[in-house]
Protein backbone atom coordinates (compact mmCIF):
# COMPACT_ATOMS: atom_id res chain seq x y z
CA UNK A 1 55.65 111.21 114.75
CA UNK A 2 53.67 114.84 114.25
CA UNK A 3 51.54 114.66 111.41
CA UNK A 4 52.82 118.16 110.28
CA UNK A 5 56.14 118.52 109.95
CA UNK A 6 57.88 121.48 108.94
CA UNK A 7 60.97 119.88 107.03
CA UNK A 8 60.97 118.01 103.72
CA UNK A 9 63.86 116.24 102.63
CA UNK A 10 63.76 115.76 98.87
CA UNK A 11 65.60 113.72 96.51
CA UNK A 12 65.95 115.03 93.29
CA UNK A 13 67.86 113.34 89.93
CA UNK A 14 68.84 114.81 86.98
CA UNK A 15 65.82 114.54 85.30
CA UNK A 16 64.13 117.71 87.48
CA UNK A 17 60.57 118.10 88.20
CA UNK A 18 59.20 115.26 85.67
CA UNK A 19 61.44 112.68 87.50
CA UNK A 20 59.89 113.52 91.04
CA UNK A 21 57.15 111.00 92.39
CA UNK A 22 53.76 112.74 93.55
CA UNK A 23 54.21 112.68 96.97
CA UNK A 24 57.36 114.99 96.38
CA UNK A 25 55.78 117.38 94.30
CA UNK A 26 53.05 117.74 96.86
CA UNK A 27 56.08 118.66 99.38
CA UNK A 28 57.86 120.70 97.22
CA UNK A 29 55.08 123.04 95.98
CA UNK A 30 53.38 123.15 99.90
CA UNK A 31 57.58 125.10 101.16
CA UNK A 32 57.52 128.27 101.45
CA UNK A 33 61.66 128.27 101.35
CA UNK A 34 63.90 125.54 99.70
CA UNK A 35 67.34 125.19 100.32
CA UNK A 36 69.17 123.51 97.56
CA UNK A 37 72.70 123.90 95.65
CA UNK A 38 72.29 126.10 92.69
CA UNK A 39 71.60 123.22 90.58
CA UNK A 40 69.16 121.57 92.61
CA UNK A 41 67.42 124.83 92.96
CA UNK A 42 67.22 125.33 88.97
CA UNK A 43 66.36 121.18 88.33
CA UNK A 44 63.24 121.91 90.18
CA UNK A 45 62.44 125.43 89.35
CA UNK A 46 61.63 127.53 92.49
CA UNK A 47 62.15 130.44 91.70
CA UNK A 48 62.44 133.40 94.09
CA UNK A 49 61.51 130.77 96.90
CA UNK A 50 65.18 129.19 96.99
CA UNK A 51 67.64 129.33 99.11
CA UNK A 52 71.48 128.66 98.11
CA UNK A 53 73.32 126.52 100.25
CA UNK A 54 76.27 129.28 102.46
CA UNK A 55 79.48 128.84 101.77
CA UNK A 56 80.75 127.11 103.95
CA UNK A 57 77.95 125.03 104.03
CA UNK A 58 76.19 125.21 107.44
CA UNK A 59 72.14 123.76 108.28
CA UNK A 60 72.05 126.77 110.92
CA UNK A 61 69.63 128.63 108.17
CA UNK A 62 67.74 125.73 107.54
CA UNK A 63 67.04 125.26 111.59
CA UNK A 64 66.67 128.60 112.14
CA UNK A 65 63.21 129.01 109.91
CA UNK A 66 61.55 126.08 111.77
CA UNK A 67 58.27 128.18 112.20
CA UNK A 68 57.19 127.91 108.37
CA UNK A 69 57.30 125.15 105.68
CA UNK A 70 60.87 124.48 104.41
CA UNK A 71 62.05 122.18 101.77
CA UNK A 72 65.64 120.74 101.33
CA UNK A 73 66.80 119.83 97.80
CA UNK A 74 69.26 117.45 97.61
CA UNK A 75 71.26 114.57 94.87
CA UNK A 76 69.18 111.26 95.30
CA UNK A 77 68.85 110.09 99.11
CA UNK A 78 69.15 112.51 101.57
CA UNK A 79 70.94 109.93 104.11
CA UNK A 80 73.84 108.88 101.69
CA UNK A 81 76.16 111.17 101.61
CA UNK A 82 73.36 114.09 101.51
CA UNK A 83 72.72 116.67 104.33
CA UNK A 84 69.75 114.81 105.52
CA UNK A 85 72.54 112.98 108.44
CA UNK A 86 73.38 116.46 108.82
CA UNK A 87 69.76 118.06 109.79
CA UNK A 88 67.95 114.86 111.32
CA UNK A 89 70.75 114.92 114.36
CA UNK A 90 69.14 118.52 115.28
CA UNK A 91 66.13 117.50 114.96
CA UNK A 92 63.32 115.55 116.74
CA UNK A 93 61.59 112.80 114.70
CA UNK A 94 58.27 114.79 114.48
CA UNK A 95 59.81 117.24 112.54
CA UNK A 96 60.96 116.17 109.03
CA UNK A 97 59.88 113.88 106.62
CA UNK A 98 61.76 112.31 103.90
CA UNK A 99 60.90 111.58 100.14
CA UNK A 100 64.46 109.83 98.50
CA UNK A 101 65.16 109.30 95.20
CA UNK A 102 67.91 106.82 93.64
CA UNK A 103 71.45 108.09 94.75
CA UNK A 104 73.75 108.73 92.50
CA UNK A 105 75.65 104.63 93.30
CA UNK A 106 72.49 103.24 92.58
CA UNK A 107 72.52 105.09 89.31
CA UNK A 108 75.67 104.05 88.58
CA UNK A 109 75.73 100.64 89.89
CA UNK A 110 72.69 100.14 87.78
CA UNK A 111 74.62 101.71 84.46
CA UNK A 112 77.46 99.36 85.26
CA UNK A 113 76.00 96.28 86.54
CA UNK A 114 77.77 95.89 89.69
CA UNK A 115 76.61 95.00 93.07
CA UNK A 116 76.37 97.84 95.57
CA UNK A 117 76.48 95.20 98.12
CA UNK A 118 80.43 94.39 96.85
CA UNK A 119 80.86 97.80 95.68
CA UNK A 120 82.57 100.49 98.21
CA UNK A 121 80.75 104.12 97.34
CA UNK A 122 82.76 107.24 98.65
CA UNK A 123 82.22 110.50 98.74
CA UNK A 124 85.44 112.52 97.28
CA UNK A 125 83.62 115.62 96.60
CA UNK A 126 84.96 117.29 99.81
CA UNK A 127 87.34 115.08 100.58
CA UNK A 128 90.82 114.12 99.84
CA UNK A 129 91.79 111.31 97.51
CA UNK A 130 93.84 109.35 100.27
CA UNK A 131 90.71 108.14 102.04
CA UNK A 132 90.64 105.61 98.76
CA UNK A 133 94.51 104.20 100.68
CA UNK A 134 93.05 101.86 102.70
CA UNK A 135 90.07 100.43 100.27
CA UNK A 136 92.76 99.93 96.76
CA UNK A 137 93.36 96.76 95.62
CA UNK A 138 93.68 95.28 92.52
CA UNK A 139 89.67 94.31 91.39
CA UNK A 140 88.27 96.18 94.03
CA UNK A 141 85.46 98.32 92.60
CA UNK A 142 84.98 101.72 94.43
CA UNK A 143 82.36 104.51 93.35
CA UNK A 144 83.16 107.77 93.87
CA UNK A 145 81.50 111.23 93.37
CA UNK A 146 83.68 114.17 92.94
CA UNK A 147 83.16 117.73 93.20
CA UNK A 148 83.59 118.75 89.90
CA UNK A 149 84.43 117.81 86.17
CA UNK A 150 88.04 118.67 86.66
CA UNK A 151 88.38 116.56 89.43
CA UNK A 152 87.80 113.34 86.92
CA UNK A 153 91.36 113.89 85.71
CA UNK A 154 92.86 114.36 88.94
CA UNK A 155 92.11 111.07 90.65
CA UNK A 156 93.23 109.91 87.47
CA UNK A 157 96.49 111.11 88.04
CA UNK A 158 96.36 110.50 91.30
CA UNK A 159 95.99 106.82 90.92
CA UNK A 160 98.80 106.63 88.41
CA UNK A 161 101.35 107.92 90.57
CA UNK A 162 100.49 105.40 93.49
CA UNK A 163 100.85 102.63 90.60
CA UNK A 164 97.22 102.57 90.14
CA UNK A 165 97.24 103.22 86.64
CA UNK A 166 95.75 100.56 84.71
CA UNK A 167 92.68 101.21 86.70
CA UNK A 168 89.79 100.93 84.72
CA UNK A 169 87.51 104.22 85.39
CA UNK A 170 83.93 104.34 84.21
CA UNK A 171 83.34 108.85 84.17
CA UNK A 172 79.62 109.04 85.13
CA UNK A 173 78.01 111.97 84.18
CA UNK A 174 74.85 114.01 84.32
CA UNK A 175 73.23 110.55 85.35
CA UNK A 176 69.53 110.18 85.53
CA UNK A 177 68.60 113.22 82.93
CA UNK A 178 68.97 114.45 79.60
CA UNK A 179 72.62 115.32 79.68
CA UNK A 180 73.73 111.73 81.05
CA UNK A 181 76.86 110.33 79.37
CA UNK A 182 79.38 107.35 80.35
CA UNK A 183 82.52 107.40 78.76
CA UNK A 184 85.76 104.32 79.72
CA UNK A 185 89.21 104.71 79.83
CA UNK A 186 92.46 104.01 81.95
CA UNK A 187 93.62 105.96 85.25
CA UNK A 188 97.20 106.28 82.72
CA UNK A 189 95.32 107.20 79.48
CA UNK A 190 93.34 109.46 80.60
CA UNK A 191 92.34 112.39 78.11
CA UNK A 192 88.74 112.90 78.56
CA UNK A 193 88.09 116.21 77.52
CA UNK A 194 84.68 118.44 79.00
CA UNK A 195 84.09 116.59 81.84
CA UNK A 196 80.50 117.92 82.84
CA UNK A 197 79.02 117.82 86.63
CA UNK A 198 77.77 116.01 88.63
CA UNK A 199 80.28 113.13 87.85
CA UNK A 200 81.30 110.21 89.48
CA UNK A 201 84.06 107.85 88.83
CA UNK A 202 83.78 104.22 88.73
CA UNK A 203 87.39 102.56 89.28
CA UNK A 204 87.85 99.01 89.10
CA UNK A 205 91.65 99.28 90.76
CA UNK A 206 94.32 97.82 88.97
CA UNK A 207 98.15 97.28 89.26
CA UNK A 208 99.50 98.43 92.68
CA UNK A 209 99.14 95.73 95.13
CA UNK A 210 97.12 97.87 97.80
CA UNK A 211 97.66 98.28 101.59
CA UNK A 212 98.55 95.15 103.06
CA UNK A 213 95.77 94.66 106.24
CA UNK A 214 97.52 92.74 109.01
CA UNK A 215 98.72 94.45 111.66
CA UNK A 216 102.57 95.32 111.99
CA UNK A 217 103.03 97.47 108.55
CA UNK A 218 106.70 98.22 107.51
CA UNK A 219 108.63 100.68 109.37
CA UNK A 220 109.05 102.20 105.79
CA UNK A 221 105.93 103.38 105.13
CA UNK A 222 105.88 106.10 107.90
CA UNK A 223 107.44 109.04 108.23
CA UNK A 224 109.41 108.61 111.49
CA UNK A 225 112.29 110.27 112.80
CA UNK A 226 113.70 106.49 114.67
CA UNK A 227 110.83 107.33 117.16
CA UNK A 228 108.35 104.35 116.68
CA UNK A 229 106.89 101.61 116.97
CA UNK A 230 108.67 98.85 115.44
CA UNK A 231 107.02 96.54 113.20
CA UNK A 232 106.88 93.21 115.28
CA UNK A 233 106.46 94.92 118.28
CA UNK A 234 103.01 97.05 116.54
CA UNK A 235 101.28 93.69 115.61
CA UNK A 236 101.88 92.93 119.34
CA UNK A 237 101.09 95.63 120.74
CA UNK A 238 97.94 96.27 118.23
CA UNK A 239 96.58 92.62 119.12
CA UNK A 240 96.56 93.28 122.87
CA UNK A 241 95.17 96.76 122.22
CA UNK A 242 92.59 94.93 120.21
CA UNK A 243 90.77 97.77 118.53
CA UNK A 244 86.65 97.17 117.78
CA UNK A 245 84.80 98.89 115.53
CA UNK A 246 83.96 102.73 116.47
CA UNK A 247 86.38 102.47 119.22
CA UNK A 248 88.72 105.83 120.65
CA UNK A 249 92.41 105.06 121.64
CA UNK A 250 94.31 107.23 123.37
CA UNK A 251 98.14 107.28 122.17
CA UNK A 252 99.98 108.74 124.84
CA UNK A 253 103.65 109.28 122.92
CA UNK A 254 102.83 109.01 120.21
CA UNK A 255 105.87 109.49 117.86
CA UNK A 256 105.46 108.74 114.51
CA UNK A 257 101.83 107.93 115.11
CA UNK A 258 102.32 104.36 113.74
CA UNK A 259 99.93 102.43 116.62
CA UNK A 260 97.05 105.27 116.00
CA UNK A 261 97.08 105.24 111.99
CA UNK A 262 97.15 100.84 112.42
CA UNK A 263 94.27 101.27 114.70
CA UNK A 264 92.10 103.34 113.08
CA UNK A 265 93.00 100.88 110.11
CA UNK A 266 92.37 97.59 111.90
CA UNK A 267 88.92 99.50 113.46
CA UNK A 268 85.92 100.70 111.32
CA UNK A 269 85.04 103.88 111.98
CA UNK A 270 87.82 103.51 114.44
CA UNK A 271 89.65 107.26 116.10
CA UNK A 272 92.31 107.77 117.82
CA UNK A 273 93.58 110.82 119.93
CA UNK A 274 97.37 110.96 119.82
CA UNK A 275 99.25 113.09 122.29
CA UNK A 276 102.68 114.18 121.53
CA UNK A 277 105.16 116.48 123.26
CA UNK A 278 107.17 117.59 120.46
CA UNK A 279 106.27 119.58 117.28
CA UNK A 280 108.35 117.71 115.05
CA UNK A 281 107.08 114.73 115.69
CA UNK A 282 103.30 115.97 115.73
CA UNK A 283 103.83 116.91 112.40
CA UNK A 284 104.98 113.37 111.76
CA UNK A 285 101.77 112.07 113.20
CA UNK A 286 99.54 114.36 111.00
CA UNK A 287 101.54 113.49 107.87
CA UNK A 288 101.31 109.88 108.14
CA UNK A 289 97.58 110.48 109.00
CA UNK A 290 97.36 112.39 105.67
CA UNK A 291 99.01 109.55 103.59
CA UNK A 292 97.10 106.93 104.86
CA UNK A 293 93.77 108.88 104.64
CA UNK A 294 92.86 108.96 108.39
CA UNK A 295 93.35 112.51 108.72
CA UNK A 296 89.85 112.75 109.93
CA UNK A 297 90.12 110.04 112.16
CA UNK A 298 93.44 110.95 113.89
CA UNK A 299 93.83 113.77 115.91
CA UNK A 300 97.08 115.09 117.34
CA UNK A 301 97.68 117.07 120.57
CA UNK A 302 101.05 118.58 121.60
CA UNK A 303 101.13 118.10 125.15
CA UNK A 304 102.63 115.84 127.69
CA UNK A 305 100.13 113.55 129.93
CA UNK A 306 98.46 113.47 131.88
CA UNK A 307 97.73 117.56 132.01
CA UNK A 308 97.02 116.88 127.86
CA UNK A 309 94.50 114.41 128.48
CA UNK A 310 91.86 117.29 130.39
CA UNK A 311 88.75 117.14 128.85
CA UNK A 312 89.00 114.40 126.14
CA UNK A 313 86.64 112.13 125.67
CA UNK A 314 86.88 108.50 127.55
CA UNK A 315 89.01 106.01 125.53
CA UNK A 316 88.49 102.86 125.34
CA UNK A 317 91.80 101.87 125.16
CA UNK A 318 94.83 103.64 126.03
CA UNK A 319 98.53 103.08 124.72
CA UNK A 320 101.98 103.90 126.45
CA UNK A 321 104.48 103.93 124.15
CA UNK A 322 107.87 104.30 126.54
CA UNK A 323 106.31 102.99 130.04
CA UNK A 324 104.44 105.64 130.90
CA UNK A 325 105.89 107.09 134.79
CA UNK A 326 103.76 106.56 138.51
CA UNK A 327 102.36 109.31 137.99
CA UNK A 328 100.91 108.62 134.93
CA UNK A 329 99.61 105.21 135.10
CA UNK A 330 98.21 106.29 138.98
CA UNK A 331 96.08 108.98 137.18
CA UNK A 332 94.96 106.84 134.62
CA UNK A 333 93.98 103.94 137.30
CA UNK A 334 92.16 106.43 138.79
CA UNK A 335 90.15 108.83 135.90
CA UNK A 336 90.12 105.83 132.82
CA UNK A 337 86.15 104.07 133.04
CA UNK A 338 86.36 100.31 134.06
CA UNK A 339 86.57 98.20 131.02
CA UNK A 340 89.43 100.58 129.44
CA UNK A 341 92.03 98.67 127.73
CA UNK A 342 95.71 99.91 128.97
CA UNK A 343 98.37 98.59 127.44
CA UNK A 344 102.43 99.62 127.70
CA UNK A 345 105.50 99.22 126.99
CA UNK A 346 108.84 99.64 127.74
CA UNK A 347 112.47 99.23 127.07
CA UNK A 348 114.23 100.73 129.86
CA UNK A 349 115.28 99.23 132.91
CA UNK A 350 112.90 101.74 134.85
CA UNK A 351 109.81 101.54 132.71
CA UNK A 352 110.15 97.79 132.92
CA UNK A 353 110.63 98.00 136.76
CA UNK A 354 107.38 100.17 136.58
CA UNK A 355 105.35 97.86 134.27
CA UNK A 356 106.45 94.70 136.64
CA UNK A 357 105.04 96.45 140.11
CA UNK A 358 101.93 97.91 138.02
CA UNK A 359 101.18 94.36 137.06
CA UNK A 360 101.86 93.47 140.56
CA UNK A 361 99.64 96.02 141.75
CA UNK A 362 96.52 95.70 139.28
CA UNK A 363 96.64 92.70 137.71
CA UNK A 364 96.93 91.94 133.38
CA UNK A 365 99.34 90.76 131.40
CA UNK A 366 103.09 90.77 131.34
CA UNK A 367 104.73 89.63 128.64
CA UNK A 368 108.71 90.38 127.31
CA UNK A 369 109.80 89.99 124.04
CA UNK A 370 113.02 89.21 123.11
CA UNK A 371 113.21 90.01 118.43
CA UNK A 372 116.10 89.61 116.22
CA UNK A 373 116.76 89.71 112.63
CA UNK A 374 119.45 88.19 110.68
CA UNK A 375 122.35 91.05 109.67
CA UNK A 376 125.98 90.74 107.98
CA UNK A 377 128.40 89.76 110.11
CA UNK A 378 131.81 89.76 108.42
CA UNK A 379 131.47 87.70 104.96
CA UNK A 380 128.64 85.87 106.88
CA UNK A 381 125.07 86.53 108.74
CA UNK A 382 124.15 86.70 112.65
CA UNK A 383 121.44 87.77 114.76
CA UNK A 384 121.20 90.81 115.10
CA UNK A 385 119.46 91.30 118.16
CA UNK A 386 116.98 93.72 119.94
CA UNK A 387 116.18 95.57 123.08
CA UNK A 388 113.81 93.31 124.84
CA UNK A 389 110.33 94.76 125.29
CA UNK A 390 108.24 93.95 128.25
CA UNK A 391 104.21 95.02 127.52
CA UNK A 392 101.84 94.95 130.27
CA UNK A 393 98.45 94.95 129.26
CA UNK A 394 94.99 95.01 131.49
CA UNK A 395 91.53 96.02 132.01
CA UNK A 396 91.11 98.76 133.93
């Protein structure tokens, strides 16, 4: 690493100047710029040597003074939710050193005595409250900083429509300096008046009983037009997908978008690329993606494969919900990386015919299903039965 580097990350709490260690005060006074939200910039007291943040916020000013000394103000560490990610991936190693102070969920862990180890810490202040979906459950404990005091009363109502409300929420404020106050109450009694910033919310989640986590999530819960993936059939078809952390699938028909929003669920960090012919049921996929909070992990294409899938980035595993055609599954034998997971299915007599030489042809899995569910029949029950499904799964 260069012993001179241009950029200095600095953490900085409420507490300003006073709270900053020596080696950050050295940094700080030795920029010629610093780039810091308004507040950060005031907290240390740079005068005509800051720099706002733009709006929208964009490092392209930051990288493009790389011939002086620049400093970067920002809440606590730079690489939790700060824009320290944001600069380092431009950047060589040589360039930038960092000086981080206690983030704001170390702050607040340490106010509230929890773990941050059993704690999940999100960052809500540019993003929507439905990324909280798939972490709720009743005693989870989730941290959350929010972009503004207002927004303190909004996940509170938030959470009380989605039967959340007897959440306990600790309303962080101001923490680390003079103006730091924590005040209790429930998501459903909330009345906290003069909410200041920075706040963050501490909820320990309460009376809904969350998002169940298996795979094969009721039909109900999506926003479907008939077209999808039945329940049974999903946990199938999601276990021979078998999604892995930071893994892409490709959805080909996608529907309702029911196989990408359970793997992006089931898979950490997990995206999927969905690509649907119609409109109506592309804005099926995006809503569902919305109310599940995977909106940034979903994204939906209207086009029909295989002239959709030019230019997206390698899968590694691919889904085809209604068979798929020759000409489809030859392209994708022929384009997909070896190792790709490929997995269809299919209902027709056709697609089945299709999926039974294709297994001939390459190998896998063939498996048929044959589901049914108890129904009235007269003053009495019967099965009530199914198309069978036959899946072929293999590694390309």
């Amino acid at each position: 690493m260069s012993d001179t580097p241009w950029l200095s990350l600095i953490g900085i709490t409420e507490d300003g100047l006073p709270g900053l260690p020596d080696a950050s005060r050295r940094a700080l006074a030795e920029a010629e710029i610093v780039f810091g939200g308004p507040r950060h910039l005031d907290l240390a007291g740079v005068a005509d040597r800051g720099r706002p943040w733009p709006v929208p916020f964009s490092v392209e000013p930051v990288l493009a003074e790389r011939v002086r000394k620049v400093a970067v103000l920002v809440s606590g560490d730079p690489f939790w939710h700060g824009a320290g990610g944001s600069l380092a991936a431009h950047l060589a190693p040589g360039e930038w050193r960092a000086f981080p102070a206690p983030s704001t969920f170390s702050l607040a862990a340490a106010r509230l005595g929890w773990r941050i180890e059993a704690t999940v810490c999100m960052g809500l202040h540019a993003a929507p409250f439905e990324r909280l979906v798939p972490v709720l459950a009743p005693g989870r404990q989730v941290i959350c900083l929010l972009r503004d005091g207002a927004a303190a009363g909004d996940l509170a109502r938030w959470l009380s429509a989605r039967g959340f409300g007897p959440s306990k929420l600790h309303v962080l404020e101001c923490l680390g300096g003079p103006r730091e106050r924590l005040r209790q109450t429930r998501a459903q009694d909330f009345a906290l008046p003069d909410v200041a910033a920075p706040v963050a919310v501490a909820i320990t989640a309460a009376g809904a009983p969350g998002l169940p986590r298996a795979s094969g999530l009721p039909d109900d819960m999506f926003t479907h037009d008939g077209q999808i993936t039945k329940r049974p059939v999903r946990a199938l078809t999601l276990s021979a997908l078998a999604p892995r952390a930071g893994e892409l699938l490709w959805d080909i028909g996608g529907g309702s978008g029911s196989i990408s929003v359970e793997w992006a669920l089931a898979a950490p960090g997990g995206r999927a690329i969905t690509i649907e012919p119609r409109a109506d049921r592309c804005a099926n996929i995006g809503a569902n993606a919305v109310v599940f909070g995977l909106d940034h992990m979903i994204e939906v294409i209207q086009g029909a494969a295989p002239q959709a899938l030019t230019d997206l980035p390698a899968p590694d595993a691919v889904f085809l919900g209604g068979g798929g055609s020759p000409e489809l599954i030859a392209h994708l034998w022929r384009t997909l990386p070896a190792g790709t997971r490929i997995v269809a299915n299919a209902v027709t007599l056709e697609s089945e015919a299709l999926l039974i030489d294709s297994h001939q042809r390459h190998g896998g899995h063939l498996l048929r299903a044959e589901l049914a569910e108890a129904a009235p029949l007269g003053r009495m029950r019967g099965w009530d039965r199914a198309r069978p499904i036959t899946q072929w799964s293999v590694i390309r």
